[in-house]
Protein backbone atom coordinates (compact mmCIF):
# COMPACT_ATOMS: atom_id res chain seq x y z
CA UNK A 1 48.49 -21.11 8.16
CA UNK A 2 48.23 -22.90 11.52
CA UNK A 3 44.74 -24.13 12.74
CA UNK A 4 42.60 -21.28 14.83
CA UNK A 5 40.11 -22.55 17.14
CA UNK A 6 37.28 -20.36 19.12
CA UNK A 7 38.28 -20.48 23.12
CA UNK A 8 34.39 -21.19 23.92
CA UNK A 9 34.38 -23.99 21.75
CA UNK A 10 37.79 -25.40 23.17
CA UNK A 11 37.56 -28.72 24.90
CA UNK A 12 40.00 -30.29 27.39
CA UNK A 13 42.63 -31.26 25.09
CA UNK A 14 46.16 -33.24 26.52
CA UNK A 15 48.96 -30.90 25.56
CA UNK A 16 49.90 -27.37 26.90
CA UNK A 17 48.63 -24.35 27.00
CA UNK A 18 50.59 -20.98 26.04
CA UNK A 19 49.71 -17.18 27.16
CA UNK A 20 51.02 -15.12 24.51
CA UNK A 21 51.65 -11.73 25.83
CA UNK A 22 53.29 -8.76 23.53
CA UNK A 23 56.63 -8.33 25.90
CA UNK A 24 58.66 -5.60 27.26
CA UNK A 25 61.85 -4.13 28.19
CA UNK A 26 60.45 -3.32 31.46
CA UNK A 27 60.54 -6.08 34.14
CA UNK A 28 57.89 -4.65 36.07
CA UNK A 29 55.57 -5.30 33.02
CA UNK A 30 56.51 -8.88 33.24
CA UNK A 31 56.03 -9.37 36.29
CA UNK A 32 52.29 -8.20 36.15
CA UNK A 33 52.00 -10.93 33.75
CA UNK A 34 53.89 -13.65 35.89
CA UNK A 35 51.64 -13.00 38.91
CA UNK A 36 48.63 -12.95 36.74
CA UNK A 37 50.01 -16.56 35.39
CA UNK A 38 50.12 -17.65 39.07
CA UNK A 39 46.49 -16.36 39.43
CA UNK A 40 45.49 -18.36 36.68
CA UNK A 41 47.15 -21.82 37.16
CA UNK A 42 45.91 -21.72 40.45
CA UNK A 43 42.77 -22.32 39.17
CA UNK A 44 43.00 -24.52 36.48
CA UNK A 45 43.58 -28.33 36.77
CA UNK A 46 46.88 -28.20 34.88
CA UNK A 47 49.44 -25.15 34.64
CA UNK A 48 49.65 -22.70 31.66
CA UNK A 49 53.16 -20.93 30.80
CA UNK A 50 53.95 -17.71 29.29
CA UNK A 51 55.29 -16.62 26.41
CA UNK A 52 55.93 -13.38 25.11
CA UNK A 53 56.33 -12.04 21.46
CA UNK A 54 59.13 -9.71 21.76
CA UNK A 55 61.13 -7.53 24.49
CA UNK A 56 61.17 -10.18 26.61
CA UNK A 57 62.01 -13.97 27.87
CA UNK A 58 60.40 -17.02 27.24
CA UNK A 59 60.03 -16.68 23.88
CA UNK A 60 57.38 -19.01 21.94
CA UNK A 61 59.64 -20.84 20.01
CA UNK A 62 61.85 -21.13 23.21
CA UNK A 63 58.55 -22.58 25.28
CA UNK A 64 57.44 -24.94 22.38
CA UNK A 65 60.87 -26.83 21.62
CA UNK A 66 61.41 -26.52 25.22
CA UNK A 67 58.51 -28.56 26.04
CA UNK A 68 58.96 -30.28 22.49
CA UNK A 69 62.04 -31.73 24.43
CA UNK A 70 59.74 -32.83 27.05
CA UNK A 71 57.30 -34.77 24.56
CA UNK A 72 54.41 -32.54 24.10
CA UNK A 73 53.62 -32.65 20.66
CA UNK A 74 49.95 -30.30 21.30
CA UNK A 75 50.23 -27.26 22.23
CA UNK A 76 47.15 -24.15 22.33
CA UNK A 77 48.20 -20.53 22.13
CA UNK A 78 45.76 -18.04 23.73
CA UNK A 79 47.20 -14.43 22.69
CA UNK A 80 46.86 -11.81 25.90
CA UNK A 81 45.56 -9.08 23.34
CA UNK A 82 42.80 -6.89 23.13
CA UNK A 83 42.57 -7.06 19.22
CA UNK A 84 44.14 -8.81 16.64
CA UNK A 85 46.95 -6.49 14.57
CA UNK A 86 49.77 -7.17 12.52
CA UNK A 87 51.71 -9.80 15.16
CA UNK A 88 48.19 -12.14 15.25
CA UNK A 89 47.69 -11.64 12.00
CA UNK A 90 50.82 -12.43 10.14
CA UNK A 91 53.48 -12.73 12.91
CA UNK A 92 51.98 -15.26 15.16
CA UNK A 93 51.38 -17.67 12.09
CA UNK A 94 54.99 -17.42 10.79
CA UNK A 95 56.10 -18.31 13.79
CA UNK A 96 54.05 -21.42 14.33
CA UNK A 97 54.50 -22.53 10.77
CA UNK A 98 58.31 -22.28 11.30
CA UNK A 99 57.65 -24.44 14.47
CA UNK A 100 55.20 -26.63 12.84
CA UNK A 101 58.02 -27.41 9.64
CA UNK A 102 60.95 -27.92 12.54
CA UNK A 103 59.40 -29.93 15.01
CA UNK A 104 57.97 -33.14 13.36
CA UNK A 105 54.65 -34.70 15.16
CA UNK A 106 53.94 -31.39 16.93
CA UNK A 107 50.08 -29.13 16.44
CA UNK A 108 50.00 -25.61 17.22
CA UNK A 109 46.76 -23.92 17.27
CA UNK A 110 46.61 -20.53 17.43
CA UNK A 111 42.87 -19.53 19.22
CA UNK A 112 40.98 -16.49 19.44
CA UNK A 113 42.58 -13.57 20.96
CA UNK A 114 41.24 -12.76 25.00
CA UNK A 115 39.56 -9.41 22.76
CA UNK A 116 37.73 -11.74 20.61
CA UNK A 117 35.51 -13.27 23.77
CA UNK A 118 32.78 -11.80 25.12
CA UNK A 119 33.62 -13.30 28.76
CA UNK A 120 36.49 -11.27 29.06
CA UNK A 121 34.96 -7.61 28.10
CA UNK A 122 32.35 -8.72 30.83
CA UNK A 123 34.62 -9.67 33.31
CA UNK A 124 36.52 -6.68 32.27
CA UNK A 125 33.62 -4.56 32.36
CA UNK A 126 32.46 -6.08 35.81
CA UNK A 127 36.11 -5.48 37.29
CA UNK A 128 35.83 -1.41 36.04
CA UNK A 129 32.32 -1.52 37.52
CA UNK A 130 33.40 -2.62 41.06
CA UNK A 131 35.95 -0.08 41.24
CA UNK A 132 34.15 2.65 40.13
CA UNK A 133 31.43 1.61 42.36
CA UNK A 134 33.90 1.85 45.43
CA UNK A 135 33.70 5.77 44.69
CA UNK A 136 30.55 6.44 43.17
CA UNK A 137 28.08 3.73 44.67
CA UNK A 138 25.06 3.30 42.14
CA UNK A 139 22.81 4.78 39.82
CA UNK A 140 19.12 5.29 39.52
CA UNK A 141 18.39 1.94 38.04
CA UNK A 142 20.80 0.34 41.02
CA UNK A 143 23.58 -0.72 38.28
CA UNK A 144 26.95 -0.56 40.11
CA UNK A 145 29.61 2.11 38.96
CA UNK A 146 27.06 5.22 38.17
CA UNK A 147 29.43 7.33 35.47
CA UNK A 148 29.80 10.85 35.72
C-alpha cells in the first residue's frame, strides 16, 4: 500500500503536488474545479495540477507519467473528498501501486483526504457562516449566521 501522510504534518517537499477530484461527465463540474485550481496556485509558491478519478481528463496515471517524463520522481496526492469510501480506500492505492511498480525511482504518497482536516470544515463552516450571515445577520451571543 502506498505511504499516507497527515496534510498538517506535511513539510515543503521538492516534487508535485496532485488534487484528486472524483470527475464528471459534465464540463461545467470541471470547470468549478479548474478555477478553484487557479485560486489555489495563485497562492502557493509552486503550482498544483488536477487530476480526476473517473468521468473525466487528466487522469492520475496520465498526470504522474506525464510529469514522470518531465523527471519528477515525488509526487503528493491530496484527494478533493469529504470522506474516504471505496475509491480512497482501495482504488486510490491500486492505482499508485500500479504507478509505483511501472515507473522506477518514483514516491507517491497518498495524504489525508480535505474531510480528514479540521482546517477545511472550519473554513467550510466559516464560508456557510458568512453567507448565511448576509441574510440573517447575528444571533444573541453575536456569532455570525444566526440559524433558523
Amino acid at each position: 500500500m502506498p505511504e499516507t501522510l497527515d496534510v498538517m504534518e506535511k513539510k515543503q517537499l521538492p516534487g508535485q503536488l496532485i488534487l484528486l477530484a472524483h470527475g464528471s461527465r459534465d464540463s461545467n463540474w470541471c470547470t468549478t474545479l479548474e478555477n478553484g485550481l487557479h485560486v489555489i496556485n495563485n497562492a502557493m509558491a509552486q503550482d498544483a495540477c488536477l487530476a480526476y478519478m473517473e468521468m473525466a481528463s487528466p487522469s492520475l496515471e496520465a498526470v504522474i507519467t506525464t510529469h514522470y517524463l518531465r523527471g519528477i520522481r515525488h509526487f503528493d496526492v491530496l484527494p478533493l473528498f469529504f470522506a474516504a469510501g471505496r475509491h480512497l480506500l482501495h482504488d486510490v492505492p491500486l492505482q499508485i501501486d500500479k504507478l509505483q511498480e511501472e515507473h522506477e525511482g518514483i514516491r507517491i504518497r497518498l495524504l489525508e483526504a480535505v474531510g480528514k482536516l479540521d482546517d477545511f470544515w472550519l473554513a467550510l463552516g466559516n464560508m456557510i457562516a458568512g453567507i448565511d450571515a448576509l441574510k440573517n445577520g447575528t444571533d444573541e451571543k453575536g456569532r455570525i449566521g444566526k440559524i433558523q
